[in-house]
N, C-alpha and C. Protein backbone atom coordinates (compact mmCIF):
# COMPACT_ATOMS: atom_id res chain seq x y z
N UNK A 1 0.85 -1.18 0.00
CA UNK A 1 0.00 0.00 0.00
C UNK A 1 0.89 1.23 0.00
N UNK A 2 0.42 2.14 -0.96
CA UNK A 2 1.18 3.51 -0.93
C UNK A 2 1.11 4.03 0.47
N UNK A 3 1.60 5.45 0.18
CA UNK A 3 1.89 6.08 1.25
C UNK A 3 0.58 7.37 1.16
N UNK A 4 0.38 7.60 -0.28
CA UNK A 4 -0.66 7.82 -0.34
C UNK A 4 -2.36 7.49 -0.16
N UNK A 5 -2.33 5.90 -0.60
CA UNK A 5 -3.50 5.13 -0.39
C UNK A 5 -3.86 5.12 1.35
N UNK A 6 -2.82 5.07 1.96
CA UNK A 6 -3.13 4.93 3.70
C UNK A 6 -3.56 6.75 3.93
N UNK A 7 -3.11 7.42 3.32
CA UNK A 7 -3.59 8.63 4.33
C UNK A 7 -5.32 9.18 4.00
N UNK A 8 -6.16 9.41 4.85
CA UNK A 8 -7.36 10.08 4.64
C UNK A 8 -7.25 10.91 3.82
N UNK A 9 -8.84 10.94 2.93
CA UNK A 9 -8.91 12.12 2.31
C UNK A 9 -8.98 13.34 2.31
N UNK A 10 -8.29 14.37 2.18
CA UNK A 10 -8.81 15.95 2.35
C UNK A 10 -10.59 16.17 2.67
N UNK A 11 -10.84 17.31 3.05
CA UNK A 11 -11.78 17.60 3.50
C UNK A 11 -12.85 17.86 1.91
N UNK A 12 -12.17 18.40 1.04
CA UNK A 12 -12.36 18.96 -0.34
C UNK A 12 -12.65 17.86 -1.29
N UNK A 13 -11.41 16.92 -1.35
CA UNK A 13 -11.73 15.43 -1.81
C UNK A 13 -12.95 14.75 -1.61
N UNK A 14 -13.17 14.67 -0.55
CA UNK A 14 -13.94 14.23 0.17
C UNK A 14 -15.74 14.27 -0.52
N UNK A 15 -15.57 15.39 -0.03
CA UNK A 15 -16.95 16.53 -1.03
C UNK A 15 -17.12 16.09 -1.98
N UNK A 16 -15.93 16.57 -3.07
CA UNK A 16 -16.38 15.64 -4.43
C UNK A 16 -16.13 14.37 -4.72
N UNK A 17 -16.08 13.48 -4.10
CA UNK A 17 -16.00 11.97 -3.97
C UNK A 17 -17.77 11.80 -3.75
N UNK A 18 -18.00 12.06 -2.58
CA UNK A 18 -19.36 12.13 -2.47
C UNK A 18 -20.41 12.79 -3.31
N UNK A 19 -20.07 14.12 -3.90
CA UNK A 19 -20.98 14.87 -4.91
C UNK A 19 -20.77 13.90 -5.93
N UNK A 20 -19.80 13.25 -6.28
CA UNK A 20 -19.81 12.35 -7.61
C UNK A 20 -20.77 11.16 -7.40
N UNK A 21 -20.94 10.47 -6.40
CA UNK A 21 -21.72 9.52 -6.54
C UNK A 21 -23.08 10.12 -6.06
N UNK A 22 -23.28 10.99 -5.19
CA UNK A 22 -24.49 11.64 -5.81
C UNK A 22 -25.14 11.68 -6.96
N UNK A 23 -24.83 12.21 -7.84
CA UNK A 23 -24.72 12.57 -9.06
C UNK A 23 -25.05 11.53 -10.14
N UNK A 24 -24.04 10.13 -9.61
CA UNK A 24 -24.31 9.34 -10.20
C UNK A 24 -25.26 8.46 -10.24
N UNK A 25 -25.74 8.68 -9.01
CA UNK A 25 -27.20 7.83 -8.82
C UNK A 25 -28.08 8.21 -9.25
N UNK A 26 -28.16 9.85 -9.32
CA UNK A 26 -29.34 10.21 -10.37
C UNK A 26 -28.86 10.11 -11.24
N UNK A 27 -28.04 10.26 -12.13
CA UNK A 27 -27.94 10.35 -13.65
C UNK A 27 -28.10 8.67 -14.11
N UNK A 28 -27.41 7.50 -13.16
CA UNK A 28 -27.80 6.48 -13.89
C UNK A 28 -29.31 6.09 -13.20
N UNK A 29 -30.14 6.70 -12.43
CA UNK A 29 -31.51 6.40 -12.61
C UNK A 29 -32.15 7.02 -13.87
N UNK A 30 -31.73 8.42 -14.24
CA UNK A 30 -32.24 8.98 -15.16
C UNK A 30 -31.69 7.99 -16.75
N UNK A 31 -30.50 7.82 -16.89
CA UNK A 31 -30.33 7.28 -18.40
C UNK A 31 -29.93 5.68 -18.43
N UNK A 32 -30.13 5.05 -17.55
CA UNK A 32 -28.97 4.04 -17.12
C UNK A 32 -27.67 3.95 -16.87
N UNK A 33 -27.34 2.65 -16.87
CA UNK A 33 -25.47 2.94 -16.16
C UNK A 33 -24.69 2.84 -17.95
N UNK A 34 -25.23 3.57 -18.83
CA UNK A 34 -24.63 3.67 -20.37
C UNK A 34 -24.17 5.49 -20.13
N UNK A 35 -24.46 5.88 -19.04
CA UNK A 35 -24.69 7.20 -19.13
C UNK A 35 -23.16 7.73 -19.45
N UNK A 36 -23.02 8.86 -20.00
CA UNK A 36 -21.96 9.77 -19.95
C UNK A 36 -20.91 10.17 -18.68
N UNK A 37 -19.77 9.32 -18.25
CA UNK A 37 -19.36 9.54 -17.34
C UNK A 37 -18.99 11.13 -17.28
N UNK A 38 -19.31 11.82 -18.39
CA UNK A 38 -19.20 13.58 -18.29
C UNK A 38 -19.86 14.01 -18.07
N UNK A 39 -20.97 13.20 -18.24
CA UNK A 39 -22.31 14.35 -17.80
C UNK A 39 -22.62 13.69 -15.53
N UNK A 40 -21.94 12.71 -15.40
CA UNK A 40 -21.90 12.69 -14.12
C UNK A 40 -20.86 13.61 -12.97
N UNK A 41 -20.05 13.92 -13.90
CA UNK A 41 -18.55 14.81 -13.62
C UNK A 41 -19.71 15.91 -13.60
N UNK A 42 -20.20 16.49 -15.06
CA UNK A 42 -20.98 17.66 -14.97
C UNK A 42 -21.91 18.17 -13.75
N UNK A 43 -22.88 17.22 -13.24
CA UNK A 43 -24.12 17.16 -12.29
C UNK A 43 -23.31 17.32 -11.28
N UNK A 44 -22.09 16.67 -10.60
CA UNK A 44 -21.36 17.00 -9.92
C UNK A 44 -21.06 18.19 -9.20
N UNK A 45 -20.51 18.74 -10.47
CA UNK A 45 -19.32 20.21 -10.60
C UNK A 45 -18.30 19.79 -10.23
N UNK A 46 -18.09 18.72 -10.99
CA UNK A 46 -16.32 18.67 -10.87
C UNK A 46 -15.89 18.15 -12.16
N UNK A 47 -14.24 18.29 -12.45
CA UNK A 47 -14.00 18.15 -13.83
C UNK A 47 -13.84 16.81 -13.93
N UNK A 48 -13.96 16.27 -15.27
CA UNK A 48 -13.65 14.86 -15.48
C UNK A 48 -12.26 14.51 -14.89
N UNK A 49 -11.29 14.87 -14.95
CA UNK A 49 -9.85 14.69 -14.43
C UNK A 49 -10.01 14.11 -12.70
N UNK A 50 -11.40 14.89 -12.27
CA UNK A 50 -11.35 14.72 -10.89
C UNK A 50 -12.32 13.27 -10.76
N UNK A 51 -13.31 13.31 -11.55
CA UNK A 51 -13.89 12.38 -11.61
C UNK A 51 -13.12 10.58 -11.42
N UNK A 52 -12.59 10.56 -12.45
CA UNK A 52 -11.62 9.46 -12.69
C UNK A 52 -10.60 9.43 -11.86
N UNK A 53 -9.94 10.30 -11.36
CA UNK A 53 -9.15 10.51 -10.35
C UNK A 53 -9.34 9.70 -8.94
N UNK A 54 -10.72 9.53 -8.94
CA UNK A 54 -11.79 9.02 -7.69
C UNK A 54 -12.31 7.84 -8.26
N UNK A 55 -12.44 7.28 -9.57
CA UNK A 55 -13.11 6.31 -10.03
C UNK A 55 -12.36 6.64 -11.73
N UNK A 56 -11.52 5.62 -11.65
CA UNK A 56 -10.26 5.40 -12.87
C UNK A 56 -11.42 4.46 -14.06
N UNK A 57 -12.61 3.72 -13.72
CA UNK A 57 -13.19 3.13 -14.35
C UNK A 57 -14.91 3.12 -14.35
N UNK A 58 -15.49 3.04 -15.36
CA UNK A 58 -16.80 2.88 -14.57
C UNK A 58 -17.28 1.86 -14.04
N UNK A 59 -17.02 0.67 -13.94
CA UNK A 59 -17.12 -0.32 -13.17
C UNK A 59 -16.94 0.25 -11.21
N UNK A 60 -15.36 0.71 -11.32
CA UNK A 60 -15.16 1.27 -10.20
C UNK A 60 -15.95 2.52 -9.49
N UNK A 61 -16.94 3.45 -10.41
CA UNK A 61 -18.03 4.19 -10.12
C UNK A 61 -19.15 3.56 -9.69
N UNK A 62 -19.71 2.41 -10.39
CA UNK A 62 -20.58 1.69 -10.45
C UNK A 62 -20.71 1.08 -8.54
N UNK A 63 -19.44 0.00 -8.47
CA UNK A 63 -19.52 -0.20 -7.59
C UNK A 63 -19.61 0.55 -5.99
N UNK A 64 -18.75 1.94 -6.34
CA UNK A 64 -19.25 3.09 -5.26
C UNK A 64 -20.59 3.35 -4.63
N UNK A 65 -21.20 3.80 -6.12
CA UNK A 65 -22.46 3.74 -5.74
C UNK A 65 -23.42 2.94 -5.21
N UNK A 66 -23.02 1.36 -5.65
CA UNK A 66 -23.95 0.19 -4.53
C UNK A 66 -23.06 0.21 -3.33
N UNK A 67 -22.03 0.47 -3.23
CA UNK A 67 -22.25 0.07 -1.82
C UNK A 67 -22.66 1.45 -0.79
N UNK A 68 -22.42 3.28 -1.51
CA UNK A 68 -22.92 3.42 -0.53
C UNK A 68 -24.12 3.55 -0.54
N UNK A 69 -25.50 3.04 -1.38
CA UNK A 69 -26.36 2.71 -1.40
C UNK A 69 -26.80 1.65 -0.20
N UNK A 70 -26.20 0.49 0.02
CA UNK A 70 -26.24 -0.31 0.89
C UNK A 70 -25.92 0.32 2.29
N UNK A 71 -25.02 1.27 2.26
CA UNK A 71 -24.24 1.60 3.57
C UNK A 71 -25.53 2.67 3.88
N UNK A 72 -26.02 3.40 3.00
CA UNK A 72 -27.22 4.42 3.52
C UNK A 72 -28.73 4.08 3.96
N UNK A 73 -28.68 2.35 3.59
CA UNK A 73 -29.98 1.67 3.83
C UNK A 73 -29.97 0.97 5.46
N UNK A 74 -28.77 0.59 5.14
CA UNK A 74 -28.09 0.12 7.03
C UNK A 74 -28.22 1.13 7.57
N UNK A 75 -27.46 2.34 7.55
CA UNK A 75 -27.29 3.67 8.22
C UNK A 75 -28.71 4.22 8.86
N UNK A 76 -29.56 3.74 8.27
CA UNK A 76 -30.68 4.50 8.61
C UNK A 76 -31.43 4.03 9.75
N UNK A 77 -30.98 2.67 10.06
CA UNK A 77 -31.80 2.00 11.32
C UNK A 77 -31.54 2.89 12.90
N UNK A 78 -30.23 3.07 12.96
CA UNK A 78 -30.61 4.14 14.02
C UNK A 78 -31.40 5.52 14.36
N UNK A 79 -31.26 6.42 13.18
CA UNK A 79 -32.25 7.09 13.20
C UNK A 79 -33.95 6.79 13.09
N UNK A 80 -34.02 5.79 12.33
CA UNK A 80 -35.78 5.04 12.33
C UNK A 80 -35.93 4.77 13.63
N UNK A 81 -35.18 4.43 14.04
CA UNK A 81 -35.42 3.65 15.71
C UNK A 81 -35.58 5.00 16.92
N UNK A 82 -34.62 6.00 16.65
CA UNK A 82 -34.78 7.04 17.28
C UNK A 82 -36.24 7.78 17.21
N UNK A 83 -36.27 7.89 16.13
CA UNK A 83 -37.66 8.74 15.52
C UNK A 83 -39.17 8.22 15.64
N UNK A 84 -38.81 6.78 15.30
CA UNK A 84 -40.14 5.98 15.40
C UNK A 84 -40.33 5.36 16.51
N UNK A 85 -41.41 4.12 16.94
CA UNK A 85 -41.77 3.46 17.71
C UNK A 85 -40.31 2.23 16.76
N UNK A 86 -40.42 1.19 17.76
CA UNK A 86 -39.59 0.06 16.71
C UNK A 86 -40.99 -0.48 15.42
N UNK A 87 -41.95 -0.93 15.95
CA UNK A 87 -42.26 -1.58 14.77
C UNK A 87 -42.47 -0.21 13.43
N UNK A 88 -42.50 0.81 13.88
CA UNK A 88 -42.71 1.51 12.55
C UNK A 88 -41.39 1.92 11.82
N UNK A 89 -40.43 1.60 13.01
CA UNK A 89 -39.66 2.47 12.30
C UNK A 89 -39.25 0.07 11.88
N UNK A 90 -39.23 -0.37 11.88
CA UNK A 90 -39.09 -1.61 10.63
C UNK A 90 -39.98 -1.86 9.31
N UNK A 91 -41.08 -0.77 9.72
CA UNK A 91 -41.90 -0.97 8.55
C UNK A 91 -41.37 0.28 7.61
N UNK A 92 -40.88 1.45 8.16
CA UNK A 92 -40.36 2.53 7.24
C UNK A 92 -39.34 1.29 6.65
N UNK A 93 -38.60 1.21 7.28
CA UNK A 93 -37.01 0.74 7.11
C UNK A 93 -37.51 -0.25 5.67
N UNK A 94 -38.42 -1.47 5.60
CA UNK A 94 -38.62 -2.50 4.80
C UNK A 94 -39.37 -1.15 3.37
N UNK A 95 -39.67 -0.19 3.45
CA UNK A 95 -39.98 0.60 2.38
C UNK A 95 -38.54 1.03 1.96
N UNK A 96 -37.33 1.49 2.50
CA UNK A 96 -35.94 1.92 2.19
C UNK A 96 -35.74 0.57 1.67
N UNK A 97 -35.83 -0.57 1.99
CA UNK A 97 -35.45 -1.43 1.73
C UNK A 97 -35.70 -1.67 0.13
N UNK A 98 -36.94 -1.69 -0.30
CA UNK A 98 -38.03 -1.94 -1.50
C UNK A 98 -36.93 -0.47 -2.24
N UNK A 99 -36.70 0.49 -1.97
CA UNK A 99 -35.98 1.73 -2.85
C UNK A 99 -34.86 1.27 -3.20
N UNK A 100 -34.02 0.44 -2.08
CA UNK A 100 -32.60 -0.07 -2.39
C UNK A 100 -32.98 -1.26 -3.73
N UNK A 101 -33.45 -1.86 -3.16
CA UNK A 101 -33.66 -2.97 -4.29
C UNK A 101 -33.95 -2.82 -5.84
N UNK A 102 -34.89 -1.59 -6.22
CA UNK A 102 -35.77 -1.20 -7.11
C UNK A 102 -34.06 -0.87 -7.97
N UNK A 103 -33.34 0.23 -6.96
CA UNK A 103 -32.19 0.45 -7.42
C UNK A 103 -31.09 -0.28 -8.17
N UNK A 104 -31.24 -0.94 -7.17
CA UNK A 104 -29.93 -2.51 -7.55
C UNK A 104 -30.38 -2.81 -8.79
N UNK A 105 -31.73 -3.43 -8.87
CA UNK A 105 -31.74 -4.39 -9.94
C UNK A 105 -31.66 -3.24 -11.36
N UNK A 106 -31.96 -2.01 -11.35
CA UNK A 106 -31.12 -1.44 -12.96
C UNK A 106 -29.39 -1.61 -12.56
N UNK A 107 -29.12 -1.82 -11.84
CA UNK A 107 -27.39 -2.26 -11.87
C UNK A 107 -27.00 -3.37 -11.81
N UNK A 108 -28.22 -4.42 -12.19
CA UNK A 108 -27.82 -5.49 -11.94
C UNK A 108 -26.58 -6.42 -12.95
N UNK A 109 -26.95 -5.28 -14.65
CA UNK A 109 -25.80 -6.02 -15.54
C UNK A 109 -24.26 -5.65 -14.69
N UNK A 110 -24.48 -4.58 -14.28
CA UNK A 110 -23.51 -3.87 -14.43
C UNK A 110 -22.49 -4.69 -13.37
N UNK A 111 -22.97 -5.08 -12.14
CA UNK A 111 -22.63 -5.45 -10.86
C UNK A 111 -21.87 -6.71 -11.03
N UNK A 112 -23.03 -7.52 -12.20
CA UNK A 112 -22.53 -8.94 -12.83
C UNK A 112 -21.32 -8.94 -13.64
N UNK A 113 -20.95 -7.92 -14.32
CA UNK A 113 -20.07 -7.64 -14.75
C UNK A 113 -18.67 -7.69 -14.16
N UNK A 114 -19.02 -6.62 -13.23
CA UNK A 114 -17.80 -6.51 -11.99
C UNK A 114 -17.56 -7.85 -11.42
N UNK A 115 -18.22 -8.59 -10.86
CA UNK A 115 -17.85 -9.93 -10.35
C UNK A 115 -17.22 -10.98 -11.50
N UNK A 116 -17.49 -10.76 -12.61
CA UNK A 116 -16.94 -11.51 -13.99
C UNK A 116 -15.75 -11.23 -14.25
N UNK A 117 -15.33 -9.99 -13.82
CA UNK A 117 -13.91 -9.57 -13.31
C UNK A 117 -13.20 -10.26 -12.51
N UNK A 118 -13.65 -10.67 -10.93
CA UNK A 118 -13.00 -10.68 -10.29
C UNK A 118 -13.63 -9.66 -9.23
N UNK A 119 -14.21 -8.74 -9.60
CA UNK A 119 -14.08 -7.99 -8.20
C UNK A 119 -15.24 -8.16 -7.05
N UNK A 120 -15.85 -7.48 -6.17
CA UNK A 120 -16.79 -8.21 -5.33
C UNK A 120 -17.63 -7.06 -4.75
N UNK A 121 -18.21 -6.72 -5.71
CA UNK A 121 -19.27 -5.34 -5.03
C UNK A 121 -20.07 -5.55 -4.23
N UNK A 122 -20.56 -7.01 -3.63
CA UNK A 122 -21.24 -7.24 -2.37
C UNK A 122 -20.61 -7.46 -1.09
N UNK A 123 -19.47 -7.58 -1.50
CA UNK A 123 -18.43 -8.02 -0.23
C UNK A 123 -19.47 -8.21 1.28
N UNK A 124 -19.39 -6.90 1.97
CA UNK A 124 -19.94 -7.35 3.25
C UNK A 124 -21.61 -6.87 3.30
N UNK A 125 -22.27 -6.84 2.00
CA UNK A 125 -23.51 -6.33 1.74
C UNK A 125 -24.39 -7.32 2.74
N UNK A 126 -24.50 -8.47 2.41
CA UNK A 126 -25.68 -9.19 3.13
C UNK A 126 -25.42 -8.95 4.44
N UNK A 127 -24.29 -9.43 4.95
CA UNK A 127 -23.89 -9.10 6.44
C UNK A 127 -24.74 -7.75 7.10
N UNK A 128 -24.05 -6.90 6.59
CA UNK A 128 -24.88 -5.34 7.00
C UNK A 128 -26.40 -5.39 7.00
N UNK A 129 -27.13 -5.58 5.75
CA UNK A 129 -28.54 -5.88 5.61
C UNK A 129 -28.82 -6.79 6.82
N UNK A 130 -28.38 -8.07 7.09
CA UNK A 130 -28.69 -8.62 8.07
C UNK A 130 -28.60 -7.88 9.26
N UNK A 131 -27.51 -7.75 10.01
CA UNK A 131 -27.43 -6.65 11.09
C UNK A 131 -28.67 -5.89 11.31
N UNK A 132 -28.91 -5.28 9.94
CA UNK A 132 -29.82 -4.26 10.02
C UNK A 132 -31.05 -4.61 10.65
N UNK A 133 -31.64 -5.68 9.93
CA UNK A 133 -32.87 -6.31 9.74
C UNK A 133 -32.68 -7.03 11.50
N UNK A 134 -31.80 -7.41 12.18
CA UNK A 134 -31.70 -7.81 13.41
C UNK A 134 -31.81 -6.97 14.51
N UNK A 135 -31.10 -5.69 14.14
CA UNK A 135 -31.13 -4.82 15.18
C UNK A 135 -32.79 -4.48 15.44
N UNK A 136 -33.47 -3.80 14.01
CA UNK A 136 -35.29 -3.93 14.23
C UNK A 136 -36.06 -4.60 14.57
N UNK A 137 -35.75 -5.92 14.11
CA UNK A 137 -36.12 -7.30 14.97
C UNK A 137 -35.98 -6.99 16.58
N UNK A 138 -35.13 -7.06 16.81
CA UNK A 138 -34.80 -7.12 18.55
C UNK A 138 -35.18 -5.90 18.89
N UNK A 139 -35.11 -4.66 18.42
CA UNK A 139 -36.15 -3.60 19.20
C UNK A 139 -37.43 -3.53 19.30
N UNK A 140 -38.36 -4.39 18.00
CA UNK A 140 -39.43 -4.75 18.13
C UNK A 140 -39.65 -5.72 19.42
N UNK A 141 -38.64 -6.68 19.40
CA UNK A 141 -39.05 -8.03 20.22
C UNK A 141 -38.87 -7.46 22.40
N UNK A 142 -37.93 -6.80 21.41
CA UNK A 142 -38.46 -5.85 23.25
C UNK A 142 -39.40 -4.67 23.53
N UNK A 143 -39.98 -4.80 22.49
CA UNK A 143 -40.68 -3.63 22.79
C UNK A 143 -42.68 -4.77 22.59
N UNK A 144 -42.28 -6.16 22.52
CA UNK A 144 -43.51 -6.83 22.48
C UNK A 144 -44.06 -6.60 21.40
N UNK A 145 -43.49 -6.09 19.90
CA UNK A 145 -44.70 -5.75 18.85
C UNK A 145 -44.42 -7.09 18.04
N UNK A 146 -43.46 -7.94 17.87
CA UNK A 146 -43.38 -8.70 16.95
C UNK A 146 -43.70 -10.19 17.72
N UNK A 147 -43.44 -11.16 16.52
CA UNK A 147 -43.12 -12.63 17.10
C UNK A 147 -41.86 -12.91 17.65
N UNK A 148 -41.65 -13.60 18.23
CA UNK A 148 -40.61 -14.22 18.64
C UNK A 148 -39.80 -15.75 17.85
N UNK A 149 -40.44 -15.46 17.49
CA UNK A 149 -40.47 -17.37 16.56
C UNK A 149 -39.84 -17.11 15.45
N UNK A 150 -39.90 -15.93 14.92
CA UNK A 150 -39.59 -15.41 13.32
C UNK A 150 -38.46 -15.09 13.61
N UNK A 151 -37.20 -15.51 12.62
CA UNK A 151 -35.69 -14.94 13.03
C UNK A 151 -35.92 -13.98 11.65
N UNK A 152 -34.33 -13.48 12.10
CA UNK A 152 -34.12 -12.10 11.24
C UNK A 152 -33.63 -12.81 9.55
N UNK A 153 -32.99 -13.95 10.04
CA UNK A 153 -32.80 -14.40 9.12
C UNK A 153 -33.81 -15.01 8.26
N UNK A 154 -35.28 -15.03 8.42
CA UNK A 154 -36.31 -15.86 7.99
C UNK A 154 -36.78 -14.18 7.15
N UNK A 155 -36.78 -13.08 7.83
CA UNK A 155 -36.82 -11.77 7.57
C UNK A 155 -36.29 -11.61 6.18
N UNK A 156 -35.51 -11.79 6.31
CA UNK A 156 -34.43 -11.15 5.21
C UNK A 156 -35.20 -11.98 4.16
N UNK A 157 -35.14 -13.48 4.21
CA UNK A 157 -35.57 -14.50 3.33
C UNK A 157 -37.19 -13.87 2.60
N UNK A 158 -37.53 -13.14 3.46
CA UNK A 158 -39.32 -12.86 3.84
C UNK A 158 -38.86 -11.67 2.52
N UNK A 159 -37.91 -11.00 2.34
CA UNK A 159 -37.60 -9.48 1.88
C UNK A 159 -36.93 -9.73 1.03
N UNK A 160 -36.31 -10.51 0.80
CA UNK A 160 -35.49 -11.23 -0.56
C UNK A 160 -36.77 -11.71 -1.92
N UNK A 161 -37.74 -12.52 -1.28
CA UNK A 161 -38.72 -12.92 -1.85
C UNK A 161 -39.30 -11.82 -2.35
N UNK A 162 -39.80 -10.99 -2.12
CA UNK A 162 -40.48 -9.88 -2.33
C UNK A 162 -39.84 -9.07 -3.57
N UNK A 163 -38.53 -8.73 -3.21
CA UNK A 163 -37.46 -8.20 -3.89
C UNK A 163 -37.29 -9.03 -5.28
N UNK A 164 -37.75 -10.34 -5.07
CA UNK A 164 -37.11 -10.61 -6.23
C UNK A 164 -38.64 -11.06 -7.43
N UNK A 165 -39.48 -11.05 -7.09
CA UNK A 165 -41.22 -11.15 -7.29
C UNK A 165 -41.91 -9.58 -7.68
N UNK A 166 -41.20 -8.80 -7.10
CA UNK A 166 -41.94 -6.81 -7.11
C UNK A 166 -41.18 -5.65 -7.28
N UNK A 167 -39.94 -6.08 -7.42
CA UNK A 167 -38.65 -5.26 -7.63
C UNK A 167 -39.05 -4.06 -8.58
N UNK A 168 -39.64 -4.06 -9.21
CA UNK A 168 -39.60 -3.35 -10.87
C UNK A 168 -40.71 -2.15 -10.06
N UNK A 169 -40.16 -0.56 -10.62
CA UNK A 169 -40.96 0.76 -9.84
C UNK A 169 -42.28 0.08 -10.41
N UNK A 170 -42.79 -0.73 -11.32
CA UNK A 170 -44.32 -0.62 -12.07
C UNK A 170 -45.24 -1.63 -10.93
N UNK A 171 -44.00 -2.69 -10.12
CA UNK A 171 -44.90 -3.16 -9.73
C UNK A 171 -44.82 -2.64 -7.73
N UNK A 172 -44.79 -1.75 -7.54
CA UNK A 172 -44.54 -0.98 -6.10
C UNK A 172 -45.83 -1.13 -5.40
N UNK A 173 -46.85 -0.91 -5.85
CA UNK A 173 -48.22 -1.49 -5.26
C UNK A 173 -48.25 -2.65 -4.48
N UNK A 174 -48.02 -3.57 -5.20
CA UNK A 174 -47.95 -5.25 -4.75
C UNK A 174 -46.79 -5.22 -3.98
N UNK A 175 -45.35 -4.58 -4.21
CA UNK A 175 -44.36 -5.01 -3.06
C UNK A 175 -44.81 -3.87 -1.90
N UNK A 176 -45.71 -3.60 -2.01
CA UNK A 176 -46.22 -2.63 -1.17
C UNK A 176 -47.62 -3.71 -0.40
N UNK A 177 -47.83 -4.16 -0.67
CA UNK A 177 -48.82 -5.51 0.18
C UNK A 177 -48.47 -6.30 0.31
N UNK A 178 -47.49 -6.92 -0.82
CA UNK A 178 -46.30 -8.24 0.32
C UNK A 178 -46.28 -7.78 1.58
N UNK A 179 -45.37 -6.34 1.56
CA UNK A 179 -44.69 -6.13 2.68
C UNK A 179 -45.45 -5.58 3.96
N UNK A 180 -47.19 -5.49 3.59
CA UNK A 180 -47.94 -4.77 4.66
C UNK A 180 -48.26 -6.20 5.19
N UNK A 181 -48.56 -7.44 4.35
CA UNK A 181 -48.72 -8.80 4.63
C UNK A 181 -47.63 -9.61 5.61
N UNK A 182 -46.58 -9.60 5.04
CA UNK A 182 -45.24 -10.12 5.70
C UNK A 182 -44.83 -9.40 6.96
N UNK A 183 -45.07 -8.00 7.17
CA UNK A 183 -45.42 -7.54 8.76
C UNK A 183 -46.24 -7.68 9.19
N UNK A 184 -47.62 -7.99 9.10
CA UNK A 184 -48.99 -8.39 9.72
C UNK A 184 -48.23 -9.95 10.44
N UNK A 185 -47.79 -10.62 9.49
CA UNK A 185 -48.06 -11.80 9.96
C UNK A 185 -47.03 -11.63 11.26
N UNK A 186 -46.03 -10.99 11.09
CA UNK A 186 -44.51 -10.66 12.21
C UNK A 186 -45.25 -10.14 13.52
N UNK A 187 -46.32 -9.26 13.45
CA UNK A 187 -46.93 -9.20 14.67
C UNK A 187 -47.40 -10.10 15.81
N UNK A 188 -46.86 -9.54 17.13
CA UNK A 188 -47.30 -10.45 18.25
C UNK A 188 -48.56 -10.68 18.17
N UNK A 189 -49.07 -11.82 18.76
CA UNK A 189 -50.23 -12.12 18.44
C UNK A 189 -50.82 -12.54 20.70
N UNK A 190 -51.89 -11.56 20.31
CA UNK A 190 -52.48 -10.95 21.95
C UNK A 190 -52.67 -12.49 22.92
């Protein structure tokens, strides 16, 4: 490892590291991931030089963006939990969830790609999702709103299904009653 690769990024770097994948998430929702890596530099405000500088490939953009997609879907369980009761804030959370997914799957060539490489854009993805989906679990289960019988891992399985049956924005209705169904049933029962 360089001497460069070990030190943190500037404060400035930083910014546009993040404004870039900003950027890029809307622009490849808006055109797909065929999009103009200039016009993502553009939406930005930063120059292509800086762009690539931060992401030498688009594969290597690509993968930025899922994971901090993933990292902002995890991220959010503490604040849901703060804000909400637990079971609502697992029922917000399984709607972030349904956004992440909707997401993924237009990246799904792209992701397949990267692993056809060699490289591993899920690395510690399920792990985290799980965590996630556990930590709501267990604030529900102390707080008496859920079952006890149902693991997190049966959860995930419960949200995988869904994900992979309603994924598409056309069909959001229906993964929108899976998921009012698949928490009904998670409820303690009096």
């Amino acid at each position: 490892m360089s001497k460069d690769a070990a030190r943190p990024l500037r404060a400035d770097a930083r910014r546009n590291r993040e404004k870039i994948i900003t950027a890029a998430v809307s622009v490849f929702a808006e055109e797909g991931l065929d999009a103009h890596l200039e016009r993502i530099a553009k939406e930005a405000g930063v120059g292509t030089a800086t762009l690539y500088r931060n992401f030498p490939t688009r594969e290597a953009l690509i993968e930025a963006v899922y994971r901090n997609e993933v990292a902002q879907l995890c991220d959010a369980v503490p604040g849901l939990l703060a804000a909400h009761p637990p079971y609502e804030a697992l029922r917000a959370w399984t709607r972030l969830f349904l956004d992440y997914v909707t997401a993924k799957l237009g990246m799904a060539d792209a992701l397949r790609a990267i692993v056809a490489t060699g490289g591993n854009p899920y690395g510690h993805s399920r792990d985290m999702i799980q965590a996630a989906i556990t930590a709501l679990m267990d604030a529900c289960a102390a707080a008496g709103t859920i079952r006890t019988d149902i693991s997190p891992a049966d959860m995930g399985a419960a949200l995988a299904g869904i994900a992979l049956t309603s994924a598409r924005p056309e069909q959001r209705e229906q993964a929108e009653r899976l998921l009012d169904l698949t928490l009904d049933g998670l409820k303690a029962r009096p």
